[in-house]
Protein backbone atom coordinates (compact mmCIF):
# COMPACT_ATOMS: atom_id res chain seq x y z
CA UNK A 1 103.17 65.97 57.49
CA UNK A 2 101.71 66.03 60.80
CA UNK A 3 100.82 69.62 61.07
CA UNK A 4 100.95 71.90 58.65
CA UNK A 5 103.55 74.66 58.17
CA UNK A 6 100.77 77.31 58.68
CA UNK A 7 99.68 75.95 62.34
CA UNK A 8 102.73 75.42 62.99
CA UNK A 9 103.89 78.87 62.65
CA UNK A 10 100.83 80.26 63.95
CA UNK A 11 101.26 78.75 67.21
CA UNK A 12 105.32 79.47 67.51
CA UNK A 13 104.42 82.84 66.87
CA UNK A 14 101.86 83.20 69.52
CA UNK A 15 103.73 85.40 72.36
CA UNK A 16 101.61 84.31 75.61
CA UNK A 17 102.78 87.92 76.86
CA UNK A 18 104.04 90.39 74.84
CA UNK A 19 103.85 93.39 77.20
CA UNK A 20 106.03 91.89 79.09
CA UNK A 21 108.37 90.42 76.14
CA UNK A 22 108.45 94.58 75.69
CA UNK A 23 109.33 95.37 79.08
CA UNK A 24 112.52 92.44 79.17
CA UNK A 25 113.74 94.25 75.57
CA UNK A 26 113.16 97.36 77.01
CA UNK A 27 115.60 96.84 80.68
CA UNK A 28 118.21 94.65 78.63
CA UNK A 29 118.95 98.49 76.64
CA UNK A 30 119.00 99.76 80.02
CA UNK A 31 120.84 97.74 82.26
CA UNK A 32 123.05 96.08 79.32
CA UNK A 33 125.35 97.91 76.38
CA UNK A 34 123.07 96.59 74.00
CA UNK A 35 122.26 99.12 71.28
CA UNK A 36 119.33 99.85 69.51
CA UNK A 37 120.46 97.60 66.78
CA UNK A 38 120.96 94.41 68.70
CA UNK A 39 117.76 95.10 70.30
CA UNK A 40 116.05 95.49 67.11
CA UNK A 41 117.53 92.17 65.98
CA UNK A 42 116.16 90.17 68.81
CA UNK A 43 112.39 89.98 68.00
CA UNK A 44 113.80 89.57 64.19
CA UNK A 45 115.75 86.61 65.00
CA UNK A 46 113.07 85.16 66.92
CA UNK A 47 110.68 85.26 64.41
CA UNK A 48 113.73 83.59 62.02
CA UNK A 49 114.00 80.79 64.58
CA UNK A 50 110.00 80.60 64.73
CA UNK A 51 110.12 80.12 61.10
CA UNK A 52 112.58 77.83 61.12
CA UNK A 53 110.73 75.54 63.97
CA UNK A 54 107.64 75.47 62.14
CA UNK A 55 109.43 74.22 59.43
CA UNK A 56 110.69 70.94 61.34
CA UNK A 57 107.83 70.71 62.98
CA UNK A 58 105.58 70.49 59.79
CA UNK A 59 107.99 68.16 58.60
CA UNK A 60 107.42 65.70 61.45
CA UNK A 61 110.86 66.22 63.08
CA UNK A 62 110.72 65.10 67.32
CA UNK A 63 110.58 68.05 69.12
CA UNK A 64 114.54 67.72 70.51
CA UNK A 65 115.25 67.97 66.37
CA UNK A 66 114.28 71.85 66.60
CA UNK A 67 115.93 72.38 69.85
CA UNK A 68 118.93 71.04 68.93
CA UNK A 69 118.96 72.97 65.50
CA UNK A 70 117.58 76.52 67.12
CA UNK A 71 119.81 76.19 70.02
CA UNK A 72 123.15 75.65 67.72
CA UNK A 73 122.25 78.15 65.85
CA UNK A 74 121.85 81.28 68.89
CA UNK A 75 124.73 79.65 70.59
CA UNK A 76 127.08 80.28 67.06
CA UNK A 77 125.76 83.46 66.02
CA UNK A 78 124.64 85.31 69.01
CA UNK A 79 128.23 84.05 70.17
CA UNK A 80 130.20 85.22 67.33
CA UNK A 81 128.26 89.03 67.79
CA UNK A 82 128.93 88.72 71.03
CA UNK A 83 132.75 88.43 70.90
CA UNK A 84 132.83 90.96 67.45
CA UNK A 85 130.43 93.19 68.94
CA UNK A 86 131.54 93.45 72.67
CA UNK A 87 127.93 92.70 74.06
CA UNK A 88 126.96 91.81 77.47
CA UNK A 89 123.31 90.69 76.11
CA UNK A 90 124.38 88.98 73.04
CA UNK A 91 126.58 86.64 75.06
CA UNK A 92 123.46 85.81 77.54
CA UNK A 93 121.58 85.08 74.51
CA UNK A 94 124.21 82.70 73.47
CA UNK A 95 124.55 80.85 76.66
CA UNK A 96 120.66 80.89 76.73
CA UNK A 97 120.84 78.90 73.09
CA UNK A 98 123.55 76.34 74.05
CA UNK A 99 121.38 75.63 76.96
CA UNK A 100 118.87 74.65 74.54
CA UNK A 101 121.16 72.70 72.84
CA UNK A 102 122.21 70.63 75.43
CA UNK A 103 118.33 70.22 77.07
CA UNK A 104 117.07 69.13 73.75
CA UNK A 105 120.31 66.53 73.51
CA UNK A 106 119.47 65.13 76.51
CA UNK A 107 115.85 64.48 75.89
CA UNK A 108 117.12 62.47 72.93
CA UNK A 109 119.36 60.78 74.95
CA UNK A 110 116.74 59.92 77.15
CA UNK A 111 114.05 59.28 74.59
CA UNK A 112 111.64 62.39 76.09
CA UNK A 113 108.99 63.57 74.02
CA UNK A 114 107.64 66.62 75.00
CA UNK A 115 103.97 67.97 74.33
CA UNK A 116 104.13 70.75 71.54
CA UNK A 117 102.54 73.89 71.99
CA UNK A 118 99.23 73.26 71.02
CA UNK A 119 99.04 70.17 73.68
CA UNK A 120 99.20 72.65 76.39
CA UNK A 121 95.88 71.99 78.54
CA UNK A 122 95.40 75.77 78.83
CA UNK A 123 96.88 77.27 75.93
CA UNK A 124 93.38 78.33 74.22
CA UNK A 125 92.04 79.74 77.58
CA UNK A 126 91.13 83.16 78.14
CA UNK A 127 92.74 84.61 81.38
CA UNK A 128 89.38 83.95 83.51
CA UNK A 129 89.31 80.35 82.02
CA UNK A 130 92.84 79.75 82.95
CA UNK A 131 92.45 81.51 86.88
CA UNK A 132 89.34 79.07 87.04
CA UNK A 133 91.82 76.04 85.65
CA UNK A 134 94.20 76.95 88.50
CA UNK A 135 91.88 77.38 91.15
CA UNK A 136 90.52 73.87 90.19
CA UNK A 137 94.20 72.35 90.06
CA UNK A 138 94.52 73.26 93.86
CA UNK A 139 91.52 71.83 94.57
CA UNK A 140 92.34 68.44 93.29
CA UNK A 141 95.84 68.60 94.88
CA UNK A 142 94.80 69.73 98.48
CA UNK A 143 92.37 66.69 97.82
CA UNK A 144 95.40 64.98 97.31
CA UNK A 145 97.32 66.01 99.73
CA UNK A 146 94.89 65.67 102.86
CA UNK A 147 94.56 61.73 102.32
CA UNK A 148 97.18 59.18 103.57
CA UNK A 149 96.63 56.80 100.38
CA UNK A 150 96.89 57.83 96.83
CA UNK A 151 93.66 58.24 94.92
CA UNK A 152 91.59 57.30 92.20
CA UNK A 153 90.02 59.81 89.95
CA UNK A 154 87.08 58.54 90.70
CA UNK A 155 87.81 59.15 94.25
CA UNK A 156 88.87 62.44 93.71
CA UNK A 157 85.86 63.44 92.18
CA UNK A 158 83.42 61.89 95.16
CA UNK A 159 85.34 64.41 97.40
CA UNK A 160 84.49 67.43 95.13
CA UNK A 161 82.62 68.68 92.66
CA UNK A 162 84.15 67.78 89.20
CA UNK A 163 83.24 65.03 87.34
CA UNK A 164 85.45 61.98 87.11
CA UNK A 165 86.06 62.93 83.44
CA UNK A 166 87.26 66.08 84.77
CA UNK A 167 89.49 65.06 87.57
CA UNK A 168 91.52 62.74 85.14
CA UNK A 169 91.56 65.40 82.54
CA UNK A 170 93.11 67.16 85.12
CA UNK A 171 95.22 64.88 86.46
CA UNK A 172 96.29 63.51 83.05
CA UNK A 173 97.40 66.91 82.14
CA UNK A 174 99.29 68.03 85.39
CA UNK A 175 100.79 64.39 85.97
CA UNK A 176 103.97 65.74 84.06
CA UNK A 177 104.88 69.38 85.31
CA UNK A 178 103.51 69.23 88.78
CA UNK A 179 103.54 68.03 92.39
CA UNK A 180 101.27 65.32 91.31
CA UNK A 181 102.01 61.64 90.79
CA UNK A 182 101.27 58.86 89.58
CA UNK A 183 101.42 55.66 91.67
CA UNK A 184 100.51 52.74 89.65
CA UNK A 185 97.93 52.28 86.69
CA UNK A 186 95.39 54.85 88.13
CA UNK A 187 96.15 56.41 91.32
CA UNK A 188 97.58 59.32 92.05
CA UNK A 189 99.07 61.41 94.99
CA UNK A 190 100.94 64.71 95.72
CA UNK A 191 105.21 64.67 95.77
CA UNK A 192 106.02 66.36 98.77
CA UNK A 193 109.23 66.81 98.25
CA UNK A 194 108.26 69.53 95.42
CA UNK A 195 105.73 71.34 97.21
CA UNK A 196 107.12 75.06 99.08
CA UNK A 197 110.03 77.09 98.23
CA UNK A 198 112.47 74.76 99.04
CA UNK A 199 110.94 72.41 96.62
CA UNK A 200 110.70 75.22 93.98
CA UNK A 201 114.02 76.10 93.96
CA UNK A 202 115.51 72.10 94.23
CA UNK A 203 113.52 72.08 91.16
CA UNK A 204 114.33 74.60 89.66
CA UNK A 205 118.13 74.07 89.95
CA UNK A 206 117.93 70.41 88.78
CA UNK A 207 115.91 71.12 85.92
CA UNK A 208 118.90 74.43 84.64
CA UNK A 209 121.71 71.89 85.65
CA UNK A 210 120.37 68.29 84.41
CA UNK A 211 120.83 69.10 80.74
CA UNK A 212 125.07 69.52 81.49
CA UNK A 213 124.77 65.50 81.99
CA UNK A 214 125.08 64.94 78.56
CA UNK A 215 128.77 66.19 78.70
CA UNK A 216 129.39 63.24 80.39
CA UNK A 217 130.00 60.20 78.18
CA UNK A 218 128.00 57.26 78.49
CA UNK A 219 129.56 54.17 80.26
């Protein structure tokens, strides 16, 4: 077991924002034909699928295992509701989950590991603690981006006023899901081709379309 069903639950079941979880049940009985039941059933099923996760995860299942496995499971029965029912939001909800599906099949295919929950360098932080994490982020990266070489941590840190233990604490953690990169064993600079809007939404479409490649048979 590498984490035990209880933390594992506990941190699947930790909403980041549930105000705003509310409001998006709230404007899909609005805007969609969903009724009251379907509605209800959402936060239910979540908290199945939570359950469910934990499970694998406790068990010591890679992280695509769950995906795969959750994602199946929306795409079949919110699908099947869906198509019984009539429902505009249960058939989102099933196209969300074979998304899901598919991501989590191609980071198997591709071997990627992703960081659980509870790996996320800001997940414990208070709101202040994560603004402050943020501000300090941009810091580092405007560092980055205002030399013409790629940079050491060490180097980093000479030009402000973290620590070298914080700078590649930082960097370590943002190497993955950000504009930064590495070059090499320690160096690091700033991907301009991600930075703006234009880089936003390039990413943003490549990262909703790139799990379809696993459609594609292998030659």
């Amino acid at each position: 077991m590498t984490e035990s069903f209880a933390q594992s639950l506990r941190s699947e079941l930790s909403f980041e924002n549930p105000i705003a979880f509310a409001v998006v049940l709230a404007l899909l009985f609005v805007v969609t034909d969903a009724t009251l039941t379907t509605i209800a059933a959402i936060p239910i099923t979540l908290v199945g699928l939570a359950v469910l996760r934990a499970g694998l995860t406790s068990a010591g299942a890679p992280r695509y295992a769950s995906g795969i496995v959750v994602g199946a499971i929306v795409a079949a029965v919110c699908g099947a509701a869906a198509v019984l029912e009539g429902s505009v939001a249960l058939g989102l909800l099933a196209l969300a989950g074979g998304w899901l599906c598919l991501d989590s099949l191609y980071d198997r295919r591709h071997g990627i590991e992703r960081p659980r929950r509870t790996d996320d360098p800001i997940a414990d932080y208070t709101m202040r603690e994560g603004m402050q994490y943020v501000t300090d982020a941009r810091v580092v990266v405007e560092e980055l981006r205002e030399s013409p070489v790629a940079l050491t941590p060490a180097q980093v840190a000479d030009r402000t006023s973290f620590s070298d233990a914080e700078v590649e604490s930082m960097l370590t953690d943002l190497e993955d899901e950000s504009v930064i990169e590495r070059v090499g064993a320690d160096r690091y600079t700033v991907d301009e081709r991600k930075m703006g809007l234009n880089g936003l939404v390039r990413d943003t479409l490549y990262r909703f379309c790139r799990p379809f490649s696993v459609l594609v048979p292998r030659r």
